[in-house]
Protein backbone atom coordinates (compact mmCIF):
# COMPACT_ATOMS: atom_id res chain seq x y z
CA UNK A 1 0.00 0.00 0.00
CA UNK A 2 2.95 2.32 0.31
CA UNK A 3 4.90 1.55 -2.71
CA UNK A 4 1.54 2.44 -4.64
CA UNK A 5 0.84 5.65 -3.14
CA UNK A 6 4.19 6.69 -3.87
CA UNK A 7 3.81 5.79 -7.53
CA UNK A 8 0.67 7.99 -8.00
CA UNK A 9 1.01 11.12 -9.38
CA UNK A 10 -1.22 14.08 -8.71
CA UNK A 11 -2.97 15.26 -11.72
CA UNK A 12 -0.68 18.36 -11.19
CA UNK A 13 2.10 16.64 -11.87
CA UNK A 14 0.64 14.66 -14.58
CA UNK A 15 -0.56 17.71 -16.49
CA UNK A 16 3.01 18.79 -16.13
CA UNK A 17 4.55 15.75 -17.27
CA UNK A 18 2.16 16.27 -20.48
CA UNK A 19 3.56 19.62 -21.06
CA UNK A 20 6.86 18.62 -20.79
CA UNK A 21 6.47 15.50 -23.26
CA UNK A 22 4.18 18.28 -25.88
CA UNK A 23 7.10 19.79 -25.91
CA UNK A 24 9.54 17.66 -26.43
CA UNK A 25 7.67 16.50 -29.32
CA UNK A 26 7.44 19.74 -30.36
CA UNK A 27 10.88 20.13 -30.65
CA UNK A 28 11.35 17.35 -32.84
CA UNK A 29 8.87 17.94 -35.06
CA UNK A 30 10.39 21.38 -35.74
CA UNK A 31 13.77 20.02 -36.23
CA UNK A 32 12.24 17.43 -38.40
CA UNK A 33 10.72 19.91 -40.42
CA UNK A 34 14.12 22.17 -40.22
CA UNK A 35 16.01 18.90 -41.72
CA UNK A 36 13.48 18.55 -44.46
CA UNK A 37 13.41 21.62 -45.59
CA UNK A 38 17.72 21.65 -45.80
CA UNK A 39 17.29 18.15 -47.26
CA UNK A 40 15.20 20.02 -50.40
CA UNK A 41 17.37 23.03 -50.58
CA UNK A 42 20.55 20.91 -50.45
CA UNK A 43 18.95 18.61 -53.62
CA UNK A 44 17.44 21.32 -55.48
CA UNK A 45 21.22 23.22 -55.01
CA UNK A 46 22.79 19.56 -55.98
CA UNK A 47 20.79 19.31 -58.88
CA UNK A 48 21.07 22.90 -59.91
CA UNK A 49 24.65 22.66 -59.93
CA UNK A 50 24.68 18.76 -61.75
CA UNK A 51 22.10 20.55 -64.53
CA UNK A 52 24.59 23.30 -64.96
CA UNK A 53 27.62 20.93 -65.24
CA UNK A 54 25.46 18.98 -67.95
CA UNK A 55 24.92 22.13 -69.72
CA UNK A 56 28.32 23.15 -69.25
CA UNK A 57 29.44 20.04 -70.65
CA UNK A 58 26.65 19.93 -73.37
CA UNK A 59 28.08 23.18 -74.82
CA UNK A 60 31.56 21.80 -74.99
CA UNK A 61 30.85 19.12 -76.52
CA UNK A 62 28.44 21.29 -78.95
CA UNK A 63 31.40 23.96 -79.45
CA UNK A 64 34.28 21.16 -80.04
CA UNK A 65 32.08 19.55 -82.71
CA UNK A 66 31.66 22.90 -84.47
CA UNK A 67 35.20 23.41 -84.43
CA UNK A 68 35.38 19.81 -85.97
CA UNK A 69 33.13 20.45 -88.28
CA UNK A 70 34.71 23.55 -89.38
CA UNK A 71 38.35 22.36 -89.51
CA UNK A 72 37.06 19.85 -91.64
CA UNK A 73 34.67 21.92 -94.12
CA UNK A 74 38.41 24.22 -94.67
CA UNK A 75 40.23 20.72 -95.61
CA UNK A 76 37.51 19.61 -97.78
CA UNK A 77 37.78 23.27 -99.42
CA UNK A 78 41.59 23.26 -99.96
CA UNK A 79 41.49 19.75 -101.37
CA UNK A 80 39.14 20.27 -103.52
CA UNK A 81 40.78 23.75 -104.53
CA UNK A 82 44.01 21.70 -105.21
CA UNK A 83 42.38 18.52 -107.00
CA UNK A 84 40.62 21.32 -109.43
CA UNK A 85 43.94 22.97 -110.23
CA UNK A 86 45.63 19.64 -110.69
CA UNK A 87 42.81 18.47 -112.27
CA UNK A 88 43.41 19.56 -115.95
CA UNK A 89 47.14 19.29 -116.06
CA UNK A 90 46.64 15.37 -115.21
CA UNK A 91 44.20 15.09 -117.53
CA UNK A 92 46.36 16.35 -120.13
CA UNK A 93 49.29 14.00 -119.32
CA UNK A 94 47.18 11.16 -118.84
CA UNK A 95 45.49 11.96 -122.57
CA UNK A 96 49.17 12.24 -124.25
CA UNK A 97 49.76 8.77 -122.66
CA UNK A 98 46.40 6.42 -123.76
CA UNK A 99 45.50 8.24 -126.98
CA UNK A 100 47.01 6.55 -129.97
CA UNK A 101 47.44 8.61 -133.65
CA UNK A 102 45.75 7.10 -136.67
CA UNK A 103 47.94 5.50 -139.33
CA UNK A 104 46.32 7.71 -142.00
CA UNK A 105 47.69 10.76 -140.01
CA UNK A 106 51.27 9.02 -139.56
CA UNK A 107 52.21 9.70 -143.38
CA UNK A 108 51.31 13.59 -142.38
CA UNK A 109 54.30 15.85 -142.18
CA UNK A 110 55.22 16.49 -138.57
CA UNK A 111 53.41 19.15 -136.93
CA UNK A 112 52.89 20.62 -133.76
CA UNK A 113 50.82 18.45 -131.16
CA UNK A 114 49.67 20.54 -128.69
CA UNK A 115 46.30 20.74 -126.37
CA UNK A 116 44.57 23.53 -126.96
CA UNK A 117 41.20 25.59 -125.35
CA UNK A 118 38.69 25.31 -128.02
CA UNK A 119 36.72 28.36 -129.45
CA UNK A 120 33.19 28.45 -127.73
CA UNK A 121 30.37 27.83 -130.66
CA UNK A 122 27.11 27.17 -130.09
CA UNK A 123 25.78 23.51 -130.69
CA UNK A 124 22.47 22.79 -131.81
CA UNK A 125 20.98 19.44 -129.89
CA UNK A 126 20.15 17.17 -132.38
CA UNK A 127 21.19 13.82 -130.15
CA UNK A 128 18.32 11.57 -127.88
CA UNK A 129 19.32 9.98 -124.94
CA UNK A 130 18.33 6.21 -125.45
CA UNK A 131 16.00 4.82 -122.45
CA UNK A 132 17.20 2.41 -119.89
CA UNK A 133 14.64 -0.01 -118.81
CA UNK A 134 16.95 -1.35 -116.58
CA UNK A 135 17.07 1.21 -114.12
CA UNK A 136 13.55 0.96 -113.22
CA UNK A 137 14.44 -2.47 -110.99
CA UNK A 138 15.38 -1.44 -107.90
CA UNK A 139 17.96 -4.20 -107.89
CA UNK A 140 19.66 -2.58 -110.78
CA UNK A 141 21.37 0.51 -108.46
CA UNK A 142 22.73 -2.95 -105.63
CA UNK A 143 24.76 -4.69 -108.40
CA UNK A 144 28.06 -5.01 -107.46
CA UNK A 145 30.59 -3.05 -109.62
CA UNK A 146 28.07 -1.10 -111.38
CA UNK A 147 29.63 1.68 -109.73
CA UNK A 148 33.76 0.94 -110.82
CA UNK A 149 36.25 1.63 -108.39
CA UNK A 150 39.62 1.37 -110.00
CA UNK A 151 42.80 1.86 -108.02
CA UNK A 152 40.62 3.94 -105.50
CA UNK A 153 38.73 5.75 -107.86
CA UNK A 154 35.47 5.98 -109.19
CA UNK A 155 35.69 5.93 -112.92
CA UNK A 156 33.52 5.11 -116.17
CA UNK A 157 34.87 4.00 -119.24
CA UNK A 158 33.94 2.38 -122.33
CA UNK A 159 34.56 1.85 -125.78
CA UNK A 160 31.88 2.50 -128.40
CA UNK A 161 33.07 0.92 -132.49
CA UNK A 162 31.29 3.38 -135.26
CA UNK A 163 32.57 0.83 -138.54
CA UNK A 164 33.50 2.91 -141.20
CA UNK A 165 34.00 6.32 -139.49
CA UNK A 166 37.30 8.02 -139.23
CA UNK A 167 38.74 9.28 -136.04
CA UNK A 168 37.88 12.85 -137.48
CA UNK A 169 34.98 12.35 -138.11
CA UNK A 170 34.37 10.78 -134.50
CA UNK A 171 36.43 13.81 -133.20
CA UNK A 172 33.69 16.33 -134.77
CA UNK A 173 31.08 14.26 -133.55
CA UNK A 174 32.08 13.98 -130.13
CA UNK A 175 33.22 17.77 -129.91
CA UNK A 176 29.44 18.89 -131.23
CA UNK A 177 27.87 16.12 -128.39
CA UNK A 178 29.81 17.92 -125.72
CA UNK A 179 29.25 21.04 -126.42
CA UNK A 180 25.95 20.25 -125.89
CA UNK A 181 26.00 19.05 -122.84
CA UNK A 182 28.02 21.83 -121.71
CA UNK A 183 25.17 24.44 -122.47
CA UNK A 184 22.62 21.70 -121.66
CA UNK A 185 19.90 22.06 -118.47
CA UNK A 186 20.67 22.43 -114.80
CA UNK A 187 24.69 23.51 -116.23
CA UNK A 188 26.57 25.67 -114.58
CA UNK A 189 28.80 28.44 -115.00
CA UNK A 190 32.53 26.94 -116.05
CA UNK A 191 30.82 23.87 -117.51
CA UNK A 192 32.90 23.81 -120.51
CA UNK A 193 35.48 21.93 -122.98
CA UNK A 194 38.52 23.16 -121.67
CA UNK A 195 41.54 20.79 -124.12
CA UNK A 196 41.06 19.65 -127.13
CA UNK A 197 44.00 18.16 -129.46
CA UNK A 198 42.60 17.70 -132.97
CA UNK A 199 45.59 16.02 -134.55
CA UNK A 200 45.32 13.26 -131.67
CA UNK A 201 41.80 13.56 -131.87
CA UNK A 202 41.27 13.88 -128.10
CA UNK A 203 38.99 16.30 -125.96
CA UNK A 204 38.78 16.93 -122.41
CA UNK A 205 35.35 18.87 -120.76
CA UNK A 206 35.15 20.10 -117.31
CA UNK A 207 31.48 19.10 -115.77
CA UNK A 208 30.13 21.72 -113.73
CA UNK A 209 25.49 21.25 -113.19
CA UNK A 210 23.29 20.28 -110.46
CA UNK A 211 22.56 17.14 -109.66
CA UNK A 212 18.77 17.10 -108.78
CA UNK A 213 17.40 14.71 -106.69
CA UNK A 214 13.84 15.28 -106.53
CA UNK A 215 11.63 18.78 -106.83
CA UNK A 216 8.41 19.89 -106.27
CA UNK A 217 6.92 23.46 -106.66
CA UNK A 218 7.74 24.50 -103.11
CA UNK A 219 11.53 23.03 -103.17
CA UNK A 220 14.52 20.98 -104.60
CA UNK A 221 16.81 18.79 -103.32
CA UNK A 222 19.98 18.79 -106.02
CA UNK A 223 23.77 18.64 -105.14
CA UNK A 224 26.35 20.82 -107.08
CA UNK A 225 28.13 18.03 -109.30
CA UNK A 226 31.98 18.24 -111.17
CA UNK A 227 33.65 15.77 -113.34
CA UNK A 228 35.79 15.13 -115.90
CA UNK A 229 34.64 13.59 -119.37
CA UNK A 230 37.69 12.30 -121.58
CA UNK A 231 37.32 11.56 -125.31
CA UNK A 232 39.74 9.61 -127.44
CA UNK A 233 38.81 8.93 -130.73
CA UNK A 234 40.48 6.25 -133.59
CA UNK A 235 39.33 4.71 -136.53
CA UNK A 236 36.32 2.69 -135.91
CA UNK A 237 36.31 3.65 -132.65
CA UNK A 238 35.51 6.42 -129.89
CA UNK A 239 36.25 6.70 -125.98
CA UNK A 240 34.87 7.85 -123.49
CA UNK A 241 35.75 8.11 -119.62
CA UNK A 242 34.20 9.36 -116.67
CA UNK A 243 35.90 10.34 -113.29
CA UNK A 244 36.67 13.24 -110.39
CA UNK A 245 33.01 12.60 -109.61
CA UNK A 246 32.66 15.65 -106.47
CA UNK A 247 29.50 16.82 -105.11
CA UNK A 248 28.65 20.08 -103.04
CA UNK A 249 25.58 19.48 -100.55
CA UNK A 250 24.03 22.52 -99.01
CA UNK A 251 21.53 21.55 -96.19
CA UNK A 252 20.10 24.45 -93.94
CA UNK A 253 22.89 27.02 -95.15
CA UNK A 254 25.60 24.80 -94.62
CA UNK A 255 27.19 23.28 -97.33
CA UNK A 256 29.47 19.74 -97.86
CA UNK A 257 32.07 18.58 -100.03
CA UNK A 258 31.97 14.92 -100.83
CA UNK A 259 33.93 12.81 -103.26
CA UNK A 260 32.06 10.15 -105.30
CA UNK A 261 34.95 7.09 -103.74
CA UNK A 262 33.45 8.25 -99.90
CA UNK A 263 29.58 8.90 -101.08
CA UNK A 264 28.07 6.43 -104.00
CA UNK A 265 30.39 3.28 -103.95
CA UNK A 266 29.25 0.13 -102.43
CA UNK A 267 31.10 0.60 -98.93
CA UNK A 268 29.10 3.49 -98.51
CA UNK A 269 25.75 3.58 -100.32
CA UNK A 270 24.61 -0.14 -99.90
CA UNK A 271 23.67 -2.21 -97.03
CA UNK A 272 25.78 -5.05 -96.05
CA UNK A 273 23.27 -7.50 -97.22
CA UNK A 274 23.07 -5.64 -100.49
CA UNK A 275 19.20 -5.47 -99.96
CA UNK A 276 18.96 -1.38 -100.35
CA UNK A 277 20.52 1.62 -100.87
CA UNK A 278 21.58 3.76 -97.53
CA UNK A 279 19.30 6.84 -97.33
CA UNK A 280 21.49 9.62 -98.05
CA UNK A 281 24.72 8.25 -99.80
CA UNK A 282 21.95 5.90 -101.80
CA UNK A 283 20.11 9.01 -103.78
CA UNK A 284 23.90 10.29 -104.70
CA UNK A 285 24.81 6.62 -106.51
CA UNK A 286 21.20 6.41 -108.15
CA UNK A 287 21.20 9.81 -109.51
CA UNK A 288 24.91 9.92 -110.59
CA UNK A 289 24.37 6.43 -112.67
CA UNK A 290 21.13 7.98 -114.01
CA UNK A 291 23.54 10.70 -115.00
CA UNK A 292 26.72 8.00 -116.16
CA UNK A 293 23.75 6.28 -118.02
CA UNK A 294 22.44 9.63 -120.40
CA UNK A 295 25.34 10.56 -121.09
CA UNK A 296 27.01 7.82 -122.14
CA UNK A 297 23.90 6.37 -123.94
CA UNK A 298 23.93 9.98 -125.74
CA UNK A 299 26.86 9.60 -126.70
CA UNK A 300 26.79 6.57 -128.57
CA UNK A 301 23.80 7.91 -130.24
CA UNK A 302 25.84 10.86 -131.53
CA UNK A 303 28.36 8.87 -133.19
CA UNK A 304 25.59 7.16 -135.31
């Protein structure tokens, strides 16, 4: 009976104890809430600061890759600066070397035999281009070697007999067929026959048009497109090659250089199971043989 009297306590004392324990809680709950609220600012200043380190690092990476870009787009430039101006003196040597003199012109006294710039004369186009049925199979633009690459080049080349026809009259035939292409559609300025040697019966023209890829009447999608075409012409027989295939892509104000061995040969324009063409690199190789394909066939219509 003592022991539970002394245990008792006097509703004094347990209001007080109340207090005391409202308060202690009190206190804890505050600091709860003070730790919560530190918690937030301390994540929302974490993740400030890791957003801001992504965005620093995003704009790096953004600025580098201009500067790659850029360093790149000069290279292109001066390459393809220096492959124009080495362009036509190769040409020339390589046309001394392959084209062979006729016989008839052998018993001609020796005279000088020289490349020369043609005079610009204005060529009526009288020539068709000859349809290709072919080129409406899809599988036609997969074939392997349609597009040659010959000791890392892309280059065309073939051989067309005209019985009966000297090399000077091949050599007029295939001047007038150039010349029409060089003032043809979609040509551009410095599209031109730039050599010609009449006693060797050989002409070189310098390709400058657009390559279109597809239009509409709000836009067009065309590259700007240089080659070379080479004609050597013999008795009987006429050649003609094809190569320094280069394009110039402009997409939203920015423009590309590409050459035709890193854009529209099989590495690059054709799936490894040969099934299709790649998107972009694919519409450069089926427009440039389109292009390979009319001229040529033109050609061989204008010797007739």
């Amino acid at each position: 009976m003592v022991m539970s009297a002394q245990s008792t306590l006097t509703p004094e004392q347990q209001l007080e104890q109340a207090q005391l324990q409202l308060a202690k809680a009190q206190a804890e709950l505050k600091q709860a809430q003070e730790n919560v609220v530190k918690a937030r600012l301390n994540a929302k200043a974490k993740t400030k600061e890791t957003q801001q380190e992504e965005t620093k690092n995003k704009t790096l990476a953004i600025k580098k890759k201009i500067e790659e870009t850029k360093a790149e787009a000069d290279r292109l430039n001066t390459e393809a600066a220096r492959l124009n101006q080495e362009s036509v003196k190769s040409l020339k040597n390589s046309q001394e070397r392959n084209i062979v003199e006729s016989s008839e012109e052998e018993t001609i006294a020796p005279t000088p035999n020289t490349w020369s710039v043609p005079t610009k004369n204005n060529v009526e186009d009288r020539t068709t281009t000859v349809p290709n049925n072919e080129v409406n199979n899809k599988t036609y633009y997969l074939q392997e070697g349609i597009v040659p690459f010959v000791n890392n080049e892309v280059i065309w080349s073939q051989k067309f007999d005209a019985p009966g026809k000297s090399a000077k009259e091949l050599y007029g035939k295939a001047f007038e067929y150039l010349t029409k292409i060089t003032q043809g559609k979609n040509q551009l300025e410095g599209s031109q026959i730039s050599l010609v040697n009449p006693k060797r019966h050989g002409i070189v023209a310098s390709m400058k048009e657009y390559l279109i890829f597809s239009s509409n009447f709000f836009s067009v999608d065309r590259a700007k497109f240089t080659y070379i075409l080479q004609v050597s012409c013999s008795d009987g027989q006429a050649e003609l090659i094809m190569n320094r295939l280069n394009y110039a892509y402009e997409v939203s104000g920015s423009v590309t250089n590409y050459k035709a061995e890193e854009m529209i040969t099989d590495k690059y324009a054709v799936n490894k199971k040969r099934t299709r063409l790649l998107p972009i690199a694919g519409k450069f190789r089926r427009t440039t043989i389109d292009r390979k394909n009319e001229i040529f066939e033109g050609f061989a219509t204008a010797l007739k």
